[in-house]
Each structure stands twice: as structure tokens, then as C-alpha cells.
Protein backbone atom coordinates (compact mmCIF):
# COMPACT_ATOMS: atom_id res chain seq x y z
CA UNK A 1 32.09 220.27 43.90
CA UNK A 2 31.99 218.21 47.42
CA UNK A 3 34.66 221.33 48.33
CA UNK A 4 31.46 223.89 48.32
CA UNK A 5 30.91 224.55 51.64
CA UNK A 6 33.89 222.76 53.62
CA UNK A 7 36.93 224.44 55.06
CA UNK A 8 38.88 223.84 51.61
CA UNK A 9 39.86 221.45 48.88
CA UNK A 10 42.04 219.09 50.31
CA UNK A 11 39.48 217.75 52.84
CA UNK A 12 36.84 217.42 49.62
CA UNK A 13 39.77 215.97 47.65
CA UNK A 14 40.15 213.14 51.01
CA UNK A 15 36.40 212.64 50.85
CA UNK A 16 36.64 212.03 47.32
CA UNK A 17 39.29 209.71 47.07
CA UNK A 18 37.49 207.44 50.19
CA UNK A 19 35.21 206.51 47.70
CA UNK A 20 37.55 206.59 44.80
CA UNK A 21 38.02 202.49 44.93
CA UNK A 22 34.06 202.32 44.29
CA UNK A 23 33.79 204.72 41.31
CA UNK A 24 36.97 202.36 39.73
CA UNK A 25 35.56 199.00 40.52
CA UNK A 26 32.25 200.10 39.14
CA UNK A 27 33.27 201.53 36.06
CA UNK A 28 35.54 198.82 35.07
CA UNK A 29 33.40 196.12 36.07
CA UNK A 30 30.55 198.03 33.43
CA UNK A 31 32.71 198.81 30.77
CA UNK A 32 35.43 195.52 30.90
CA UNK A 33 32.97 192.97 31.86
CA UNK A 34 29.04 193.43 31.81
CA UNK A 35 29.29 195.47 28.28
CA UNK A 36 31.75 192.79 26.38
CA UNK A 37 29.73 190.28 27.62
CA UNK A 38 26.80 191.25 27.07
CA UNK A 39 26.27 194.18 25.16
CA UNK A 40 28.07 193.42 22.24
CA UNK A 41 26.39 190.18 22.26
CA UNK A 42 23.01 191.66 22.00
CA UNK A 43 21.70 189.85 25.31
CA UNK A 44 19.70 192.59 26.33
CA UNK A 45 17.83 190.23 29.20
CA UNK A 46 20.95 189.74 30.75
CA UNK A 47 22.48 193.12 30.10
CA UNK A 48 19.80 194.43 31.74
CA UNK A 49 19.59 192.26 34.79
CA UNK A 50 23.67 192.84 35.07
CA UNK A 51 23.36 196.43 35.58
CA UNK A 52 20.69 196.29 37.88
CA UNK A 53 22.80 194.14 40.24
CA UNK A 54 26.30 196.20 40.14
CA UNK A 55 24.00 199.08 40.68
CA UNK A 56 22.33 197.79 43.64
CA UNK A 57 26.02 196.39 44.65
CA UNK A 58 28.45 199.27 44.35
CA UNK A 59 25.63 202.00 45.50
CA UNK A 60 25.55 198.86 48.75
CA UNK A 61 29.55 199.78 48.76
CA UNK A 62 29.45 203.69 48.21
CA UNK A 63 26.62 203.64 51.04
CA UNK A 64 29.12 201.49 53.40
CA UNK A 65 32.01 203.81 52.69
CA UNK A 66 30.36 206.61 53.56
CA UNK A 67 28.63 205.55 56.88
CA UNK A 68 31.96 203.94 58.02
CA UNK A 69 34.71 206.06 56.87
CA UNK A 70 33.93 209.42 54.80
CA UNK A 71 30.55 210.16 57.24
CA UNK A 72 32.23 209.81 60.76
CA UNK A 73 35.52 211.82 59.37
CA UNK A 74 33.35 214.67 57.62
CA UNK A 75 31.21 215.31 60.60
CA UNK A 76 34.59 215.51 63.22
CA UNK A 77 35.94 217.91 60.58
CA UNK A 78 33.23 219.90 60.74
CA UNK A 79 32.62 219.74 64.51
CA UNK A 80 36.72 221.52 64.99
CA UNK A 81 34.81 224.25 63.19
CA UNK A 82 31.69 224.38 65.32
CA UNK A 83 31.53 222.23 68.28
CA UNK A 84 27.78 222.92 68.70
CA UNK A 85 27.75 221.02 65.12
CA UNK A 86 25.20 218.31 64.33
CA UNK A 87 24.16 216.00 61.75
CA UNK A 88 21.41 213.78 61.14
CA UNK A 89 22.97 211.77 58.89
CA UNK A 90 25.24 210.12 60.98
CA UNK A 91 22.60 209.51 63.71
CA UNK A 92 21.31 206.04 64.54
CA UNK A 93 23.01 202.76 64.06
CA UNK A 94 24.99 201.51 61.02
CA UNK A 95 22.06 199.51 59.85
CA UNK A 96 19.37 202.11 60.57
CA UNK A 97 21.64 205.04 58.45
CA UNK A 98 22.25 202.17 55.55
CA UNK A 99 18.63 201.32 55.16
CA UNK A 100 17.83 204.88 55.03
CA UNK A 101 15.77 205.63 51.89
CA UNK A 102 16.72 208.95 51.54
CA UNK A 103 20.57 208.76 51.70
CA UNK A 104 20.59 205.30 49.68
CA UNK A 105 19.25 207.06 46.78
CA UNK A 106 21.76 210.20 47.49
CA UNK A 107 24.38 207.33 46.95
CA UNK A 108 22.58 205.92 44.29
CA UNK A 109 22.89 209.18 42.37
CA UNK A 110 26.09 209.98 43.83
CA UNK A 111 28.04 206.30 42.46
CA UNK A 112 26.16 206.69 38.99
CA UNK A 113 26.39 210.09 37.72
CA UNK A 114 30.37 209.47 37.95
CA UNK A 115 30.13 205.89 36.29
CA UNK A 116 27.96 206.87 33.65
CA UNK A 117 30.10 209.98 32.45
CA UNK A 118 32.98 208.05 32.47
CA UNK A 119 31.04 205.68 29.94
CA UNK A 120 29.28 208.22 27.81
CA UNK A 121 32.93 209.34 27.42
CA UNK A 122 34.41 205.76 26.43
CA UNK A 123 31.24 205.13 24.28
CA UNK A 124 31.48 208.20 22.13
CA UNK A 125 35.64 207.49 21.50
CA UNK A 126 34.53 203.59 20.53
CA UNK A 127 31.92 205.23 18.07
CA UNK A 128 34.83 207.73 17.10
CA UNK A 129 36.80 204.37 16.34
CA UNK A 130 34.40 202.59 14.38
CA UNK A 131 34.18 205.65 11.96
CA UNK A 132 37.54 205.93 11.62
CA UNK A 133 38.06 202.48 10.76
CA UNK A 134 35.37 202.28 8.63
CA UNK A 135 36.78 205.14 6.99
CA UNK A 136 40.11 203.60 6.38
CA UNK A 137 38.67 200.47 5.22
CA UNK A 138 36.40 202.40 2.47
CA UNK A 139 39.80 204.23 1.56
CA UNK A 140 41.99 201.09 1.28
CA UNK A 141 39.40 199.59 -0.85
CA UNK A 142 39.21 202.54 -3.29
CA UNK A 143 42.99 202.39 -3.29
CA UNK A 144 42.88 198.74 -4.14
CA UNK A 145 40.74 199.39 -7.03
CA UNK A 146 43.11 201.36 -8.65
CA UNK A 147 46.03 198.94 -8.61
CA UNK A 148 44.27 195.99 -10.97
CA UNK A 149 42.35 198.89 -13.29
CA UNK A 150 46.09 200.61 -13.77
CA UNK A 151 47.80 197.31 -14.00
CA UNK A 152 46.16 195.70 -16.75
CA UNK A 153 46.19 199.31 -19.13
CA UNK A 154 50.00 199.31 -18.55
CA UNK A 155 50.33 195.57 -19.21
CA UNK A 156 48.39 196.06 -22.16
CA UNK A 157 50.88 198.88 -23.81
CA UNK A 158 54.07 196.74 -22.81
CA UNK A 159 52.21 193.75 -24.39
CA UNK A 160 52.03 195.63 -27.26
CA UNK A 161 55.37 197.02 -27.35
CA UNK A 162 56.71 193.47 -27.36
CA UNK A 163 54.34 192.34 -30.03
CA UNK A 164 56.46 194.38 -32.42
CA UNK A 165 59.74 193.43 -31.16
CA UNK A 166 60.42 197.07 -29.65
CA UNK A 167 63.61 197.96 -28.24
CA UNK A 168 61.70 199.94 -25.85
CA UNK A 169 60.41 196.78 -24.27
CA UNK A 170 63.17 196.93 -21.49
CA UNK A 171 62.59 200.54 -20.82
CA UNK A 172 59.25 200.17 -20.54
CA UNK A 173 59.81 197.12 -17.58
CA UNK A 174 61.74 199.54 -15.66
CA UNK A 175 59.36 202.12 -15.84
CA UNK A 176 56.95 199.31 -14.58
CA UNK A 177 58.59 197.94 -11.95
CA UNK A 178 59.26 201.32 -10.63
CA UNK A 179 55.15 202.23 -10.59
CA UNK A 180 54.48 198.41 -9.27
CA UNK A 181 57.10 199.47 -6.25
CA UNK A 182 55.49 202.54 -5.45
CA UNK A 183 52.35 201.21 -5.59
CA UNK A 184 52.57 198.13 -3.37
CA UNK A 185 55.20 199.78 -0.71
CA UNK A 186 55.16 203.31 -0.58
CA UNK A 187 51.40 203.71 -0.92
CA UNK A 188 50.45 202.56 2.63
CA UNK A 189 50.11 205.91 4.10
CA UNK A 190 48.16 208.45 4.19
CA UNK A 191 49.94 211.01 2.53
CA UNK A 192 53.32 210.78 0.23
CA UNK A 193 56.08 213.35 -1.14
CA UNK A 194 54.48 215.01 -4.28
CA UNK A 195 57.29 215.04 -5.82
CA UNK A 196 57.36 211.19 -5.81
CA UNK A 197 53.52 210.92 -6.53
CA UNK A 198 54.65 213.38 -10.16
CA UNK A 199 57.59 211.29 -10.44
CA UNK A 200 55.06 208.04 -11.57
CA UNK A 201 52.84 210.13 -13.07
CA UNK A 202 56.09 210.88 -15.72
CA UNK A 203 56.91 207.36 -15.63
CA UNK A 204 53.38 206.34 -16.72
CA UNK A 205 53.39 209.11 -19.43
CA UNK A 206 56.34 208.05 -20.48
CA UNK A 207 55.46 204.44 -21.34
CA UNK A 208 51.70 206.08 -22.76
CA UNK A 209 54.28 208.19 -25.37
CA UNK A 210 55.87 204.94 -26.48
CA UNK A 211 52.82 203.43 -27.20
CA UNK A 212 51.42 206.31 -29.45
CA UNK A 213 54.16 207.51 -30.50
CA UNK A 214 54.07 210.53 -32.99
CA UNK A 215 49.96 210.28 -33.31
CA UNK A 216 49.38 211.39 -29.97
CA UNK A 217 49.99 215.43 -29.54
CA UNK A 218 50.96 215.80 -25.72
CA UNK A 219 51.46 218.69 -23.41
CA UNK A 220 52.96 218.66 -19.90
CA UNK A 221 53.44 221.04 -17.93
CA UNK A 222 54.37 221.68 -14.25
CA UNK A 223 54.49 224.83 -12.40
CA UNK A 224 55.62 225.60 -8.98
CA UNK A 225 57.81 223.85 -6.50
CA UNK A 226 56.89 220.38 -5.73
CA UNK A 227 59.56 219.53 -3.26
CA UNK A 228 58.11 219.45 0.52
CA UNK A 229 54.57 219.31 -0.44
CA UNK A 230 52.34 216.33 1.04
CA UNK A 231 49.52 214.26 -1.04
CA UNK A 232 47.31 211.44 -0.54
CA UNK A 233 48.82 208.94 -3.26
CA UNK A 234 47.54 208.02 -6.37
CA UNK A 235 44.83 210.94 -6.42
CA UNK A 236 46.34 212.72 -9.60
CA UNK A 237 47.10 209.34 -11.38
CA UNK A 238 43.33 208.51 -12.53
CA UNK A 239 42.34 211.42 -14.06
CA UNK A 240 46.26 211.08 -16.43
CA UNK A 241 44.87 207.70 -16.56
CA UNK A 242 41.38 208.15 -18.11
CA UNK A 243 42.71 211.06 -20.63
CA UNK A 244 44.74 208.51 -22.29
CA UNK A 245 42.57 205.29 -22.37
CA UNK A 246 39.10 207.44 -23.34
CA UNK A 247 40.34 209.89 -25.39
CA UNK A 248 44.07 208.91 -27.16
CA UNK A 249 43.05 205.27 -27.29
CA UNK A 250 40.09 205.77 -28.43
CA UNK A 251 40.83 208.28 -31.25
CA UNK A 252 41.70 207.51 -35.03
CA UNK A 253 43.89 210.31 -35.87
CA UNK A 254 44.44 214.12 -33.85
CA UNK A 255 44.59 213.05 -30.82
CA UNK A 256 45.95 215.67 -28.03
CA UNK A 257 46.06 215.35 -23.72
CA UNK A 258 46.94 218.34 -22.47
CA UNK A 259 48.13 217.95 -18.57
CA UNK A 260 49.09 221.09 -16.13
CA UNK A 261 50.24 220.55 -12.74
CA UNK A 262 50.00 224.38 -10.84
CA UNK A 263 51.88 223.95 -7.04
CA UNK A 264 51.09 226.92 -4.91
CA UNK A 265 52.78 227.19 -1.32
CA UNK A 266 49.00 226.46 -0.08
CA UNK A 267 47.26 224.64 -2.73
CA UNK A 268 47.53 222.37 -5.97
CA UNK A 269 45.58 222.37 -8.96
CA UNK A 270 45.74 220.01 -11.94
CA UNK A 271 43.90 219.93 -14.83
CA UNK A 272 43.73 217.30 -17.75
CA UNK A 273 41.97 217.55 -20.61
CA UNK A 274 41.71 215.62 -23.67
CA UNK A 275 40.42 215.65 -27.50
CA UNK A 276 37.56 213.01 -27.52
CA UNK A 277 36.42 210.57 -30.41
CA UNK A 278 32.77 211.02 -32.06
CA UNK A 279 29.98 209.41 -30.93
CA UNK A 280 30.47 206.42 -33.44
CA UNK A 281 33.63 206.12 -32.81
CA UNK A 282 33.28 205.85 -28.30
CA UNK A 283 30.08 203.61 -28.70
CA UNK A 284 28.23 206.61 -26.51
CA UNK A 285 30.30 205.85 -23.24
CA UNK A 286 30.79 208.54 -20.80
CA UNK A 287 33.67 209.87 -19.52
CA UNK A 288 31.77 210.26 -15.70
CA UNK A 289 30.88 206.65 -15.49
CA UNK A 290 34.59 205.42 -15.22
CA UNK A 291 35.53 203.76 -12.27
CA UNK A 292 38.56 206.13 -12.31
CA UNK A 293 36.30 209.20 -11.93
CA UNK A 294 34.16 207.72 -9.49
CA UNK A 295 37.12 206.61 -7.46
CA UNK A 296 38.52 210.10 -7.09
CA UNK A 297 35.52 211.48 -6.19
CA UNK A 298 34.76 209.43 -3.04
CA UNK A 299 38.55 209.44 -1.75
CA UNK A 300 38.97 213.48 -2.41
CA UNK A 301 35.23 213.38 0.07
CA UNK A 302 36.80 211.24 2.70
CA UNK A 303 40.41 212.68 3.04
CA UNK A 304 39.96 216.28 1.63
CA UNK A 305 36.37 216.68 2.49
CA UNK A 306 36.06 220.39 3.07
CA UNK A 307 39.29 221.46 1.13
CA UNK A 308 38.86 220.65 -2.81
CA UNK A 309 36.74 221.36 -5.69
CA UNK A 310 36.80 219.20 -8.42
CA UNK A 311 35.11 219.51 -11.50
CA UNK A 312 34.16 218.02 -15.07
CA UNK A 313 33.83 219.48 -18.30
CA UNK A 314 32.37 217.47 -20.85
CA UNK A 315 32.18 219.40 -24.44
CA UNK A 316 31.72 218.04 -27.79
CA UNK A 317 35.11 217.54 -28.80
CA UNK A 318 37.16 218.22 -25.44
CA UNK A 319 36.55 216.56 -21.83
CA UNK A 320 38.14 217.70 -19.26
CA UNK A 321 38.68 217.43 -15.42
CA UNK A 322 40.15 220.20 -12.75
CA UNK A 323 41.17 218.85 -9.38
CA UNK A 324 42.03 221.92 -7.05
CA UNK A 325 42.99 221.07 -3.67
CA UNK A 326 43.76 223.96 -1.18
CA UNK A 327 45.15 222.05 2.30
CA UNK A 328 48.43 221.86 1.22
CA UNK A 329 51.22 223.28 2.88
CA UNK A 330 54.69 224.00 1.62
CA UNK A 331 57.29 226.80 2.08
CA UNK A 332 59.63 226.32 -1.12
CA UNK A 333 59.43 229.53 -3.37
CA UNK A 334 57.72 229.01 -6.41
CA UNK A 335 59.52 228.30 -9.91
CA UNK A 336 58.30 226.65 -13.21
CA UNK A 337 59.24 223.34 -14.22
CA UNK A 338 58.72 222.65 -18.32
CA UNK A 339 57.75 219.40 -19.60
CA UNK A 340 60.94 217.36 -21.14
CA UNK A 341 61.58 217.96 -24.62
CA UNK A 342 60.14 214.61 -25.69
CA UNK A 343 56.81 215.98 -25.29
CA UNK A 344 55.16 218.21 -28.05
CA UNK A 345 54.06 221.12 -27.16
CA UNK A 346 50.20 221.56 -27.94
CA UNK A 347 48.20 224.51 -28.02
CA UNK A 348 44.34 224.28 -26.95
CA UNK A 349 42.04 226.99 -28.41
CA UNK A 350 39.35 228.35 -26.17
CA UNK A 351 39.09 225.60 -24.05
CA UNK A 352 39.08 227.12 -20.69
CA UNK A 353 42.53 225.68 -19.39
């Protein structure tokens, strides 16, 4: 811009960088010391009062600069071109052109516009900041909730395995240490291997199955290729979660979970539905007001915002939940993947799945 109307770039690029040393001091003095100080202490008074002085300061400085260095050079540039050249600005003594009203507020404008773009543009990546660390925080504390809630149900079935004396017991601590390591250390990103995220989903089914053994009907199936794909982590794991303790726990006799896993090179979708006990029987709790529920819902709107649908179907004797998320990305052809042959296969009559 101070090139428009000189003999090129390179003598608006000098002018520019004689005053260079102002527009640096000024901004960092702002945005390192007045603002810190100040500013985030909420002494507006003095904030105030601060800017006022390093504005009448610096715009002293840029004013200087000019008359003693960027002025006099400018105006013998300039006269090589035209020797009949002339310019008021330059005319009178140093203190008459400084006190000048009309070229201190030229440098007033001049030494501000630069400092306070430079500090629209560091206040808008601080705000950027904040958000994103608020964001995090709000997503490590939804993580954290799931760790206790999963904990205890899974401490609950081993505590019942060993209450008979099972010789599952020490399977069943294997399986657990092997969910307890993958949630404490591999969990602190913000995405994991779906293939290990399904991996602990099968090693909490597993320990479900010994729990009910033979009067829980259970299908699982997974289709696709789920080696390469990426996940935020224990997304899929509340919903498995919530079929088991709301509607298998909670049911007398017949009780099914049906789970499908479909892996697309683009997409996922699971859904998980389960039989559910009368009304007598659940002591009229809903399925919705679980903390599990809940707890997906606000993570899948703060790391897959624009990118999932995710839905609930609560019927009279089935409830069930589709999570479809389409930002995944994965090149592996697709193949299908049956459940192991410890799980009976069940077969769900008109229920949408």
C-alpha cells in the first residue's frame, strides 16, 4: 500500500521497515504487558489509562521516525524523479513538523491500524483456544464418567461369578484387566483403531455371557472390514452397555440383545437393541434417562457434530438405539465377520433392524 504511487516496491518496503521497530515495540508492549496486566485482571481504570499512554508514546516515536529518517529519505527519492519536487510536509523545523496536528494524527492512524490488526488477530486465536480447551475439558469429563459407571457393572458380574465359586473367575480377571488397560492408557486420544475399540466391546460381552449364561439369547454380528478405520473411544461401548444392564438384567426369563456392527469404507453404523421387562417389572425407568445415553449424545455433538445421526426407538417390548456415523475413512475392501459360535443366534421379528 505505501508502494502506490512511488517508483516501486522496494523503496515502500525501506519505508516500511524504518518504522518496523515501532509497530513491534507497540504491539508487544499491548499484547505481553498492558493486556496480562491488566486486562485479564479486570482493571479497566488502569487498562484504560495504559493504552492511552503507549498510544500517545509510540505515535510520539512513529512521528520521530518519520520526520528524521523515512520523511527526509522519501522526499530525496522523489526529488531524483522530479527535481522541481516539493513537499510540505517536510517544511519547517523538527519541532514545528512534530507538533503538527494534521500529520500527528496521520501517525496516529498510521501506528494503530497495524497494532490493532495484529491484536484482533491474537484475540480471536486466544478465543479459538479457550473453546477448544473448554471443549476438551467437557470431553474428558464425559469420558471420565464412563470409567466408574462401567467399572462397578463389571465388578458386579465378576463379584458374582466368584460368589459361586466359578471357574470362570480367572477368565473373567483377564478380560478385566484387559478393558481396565485400555481404558486408563490407550483412551487418551482422540481417536483409536476400531478394531481395538470392537476388540473390548467382545471382551465385555464375553464376561456379560458368563454371567447369564443360557437365559440370555444373544446375537452379534459384525460386517465389514474394521482394520484401518479410526474412532473416538468408548462411543460404541455405552449403548452394549445399557442393552445388558436395562434390558437382560432386568428381565425374568426371554431375554434377547441383538448387536450389529455395519463398517463401510466411509461410514459405521451400529445398532443394539434389546427385549425389555414390563412396566412392573423396570419400576417405570426409562431407557433415555441413563447417564450412558446422555453421555453419547453430548460427545457424538462435540467430536462428530455435523457427521452422525443417532437415534432411539423405544417400543413396548423392544428398545433400541442406531448410532450411524459417516466421517470415517478406510480403504480395506469390505468382508463379513460372524459372531463366534458361543453366541446364539437370535432372530428379531419386525423390529426394524
Amino acid at each position: 500500500m505505501f508502494s502506490v504511487g512511488l517508483s516501486g516496491y522496494f523503496l515502500g518496503f525501506k519505508l516500511v521497515m524504518m518504522l518496523f521497530p515501532i509497530h513491534l515495540a507497540y504491539f508487544y508492549t499491548v499484547s505481553e504487558v498492558i493486556i496480562p496486566k491488566f486486562l485479564y485482571k479486570r482493571n479497566f481504570v488502569a487498562l484504560f489509562l495504559s493504552f492511552m499512554l503507549a498510544s500517545t508514546f509510540f505515535t510520539s516515536c512513529y512521528r520521530l521516525i518519520e520526520i528524521l529518517f523515512a520523511d527526509p529519505y522519501l522526499f530525496k527519492q522523489l526529488k531524483l524523479l522530479n527535481p522541481d519536487f516539493r513537499w510540505k510536509k517536510i517544511e519547517g523545523t523538527i519541532s514545528e513538523q512534530f507538533f503538527n496536528g494534521q500529520y500527528m494524527i496521520h501517525a496516529l492512524e498510521q501506528s494503530n491500524s497495524i497494532i490493532w490488526g495484529g491484536l484482533l488477530i491474537k484475540f480471536v486465536g486466544m478465543w479459538y483456544e479457550r473453546k477448544q480447551m473448554a471443549l476438551n475439558s467437557e470431553l474428558n469429563f464425559l469420558k471420565a464418567q464412563i470409567h466408574p459407571h462401567f467399572l462397578f457393572n463389571t465388578l458386579n458380574n465378576l463379584y458374582a461369578l466368584t460368589l459361586n465359586n466359578s471357574p470362570a473367575s480367572p477368565g473373567v480377571v483377564l478380560d478385566l484387566s484387559q478393558i481396565l488397560r485400555y481404558m486408563l492408557y490407550e483412551c487418551n486420544t482422540d481417536y483409536v483403531p476400531l478394531k481395538k475399540d470392537v476388540e473390548i466391546i467382545k471382551n465385555y460381552i464375553a464376561l456379560e455371557q458368563l454371567r447369564h449364561g443360557d437365559k440370555l439369547d444373544l446375537n452379534l454380528k459384525i460386517k465389514g472390514e474394521i482394520t484401518g478405520q479410526q474412532i473416538a473411544p468408548l462411543l460404541m461401548i455405552p449403548l452394549i452397555e445399557n442393552a445388558f444392564k436395562h434390558g437382560a438384567s432386568e428381565m425374568i426369563e426371554d431375554a434377547w440383545i441383538n448387536i450389529v456392527l455395519e463398517v463401510e469404507p466411509t461410514s459405521i453404523k451400529l445398532k443394539v437393541s434389546n427385549s425389555k421387562p414390563l412396566e412392573h417389572h423396570q419400576g417405570h425407568r426409562s431407557h433415555f434417562g441413563k447417564i450412558g445415553l446422555a453421555n453419547v449424545r453430548k460427545r457424538l455433538d462435540l467430536i462428530y457434530p455435523e457427521t452422525h445421526h443417532f437415534t432411539v426407538h423405544d417400543q413396548e417390548e423392544m428398545f433400541a438405539v442406531i448410532l450411524h456415523i459417516e466421517s470415517m475413512s478406510n480403504s480395506m475392501p469390505s468382508k463379513e465377520i460372524k459372531s463366534t459360535p458361543s453366541f446364539t443366534a437370535l432372530t428379531v421379528e419386525n423390529n426394524g433392524l
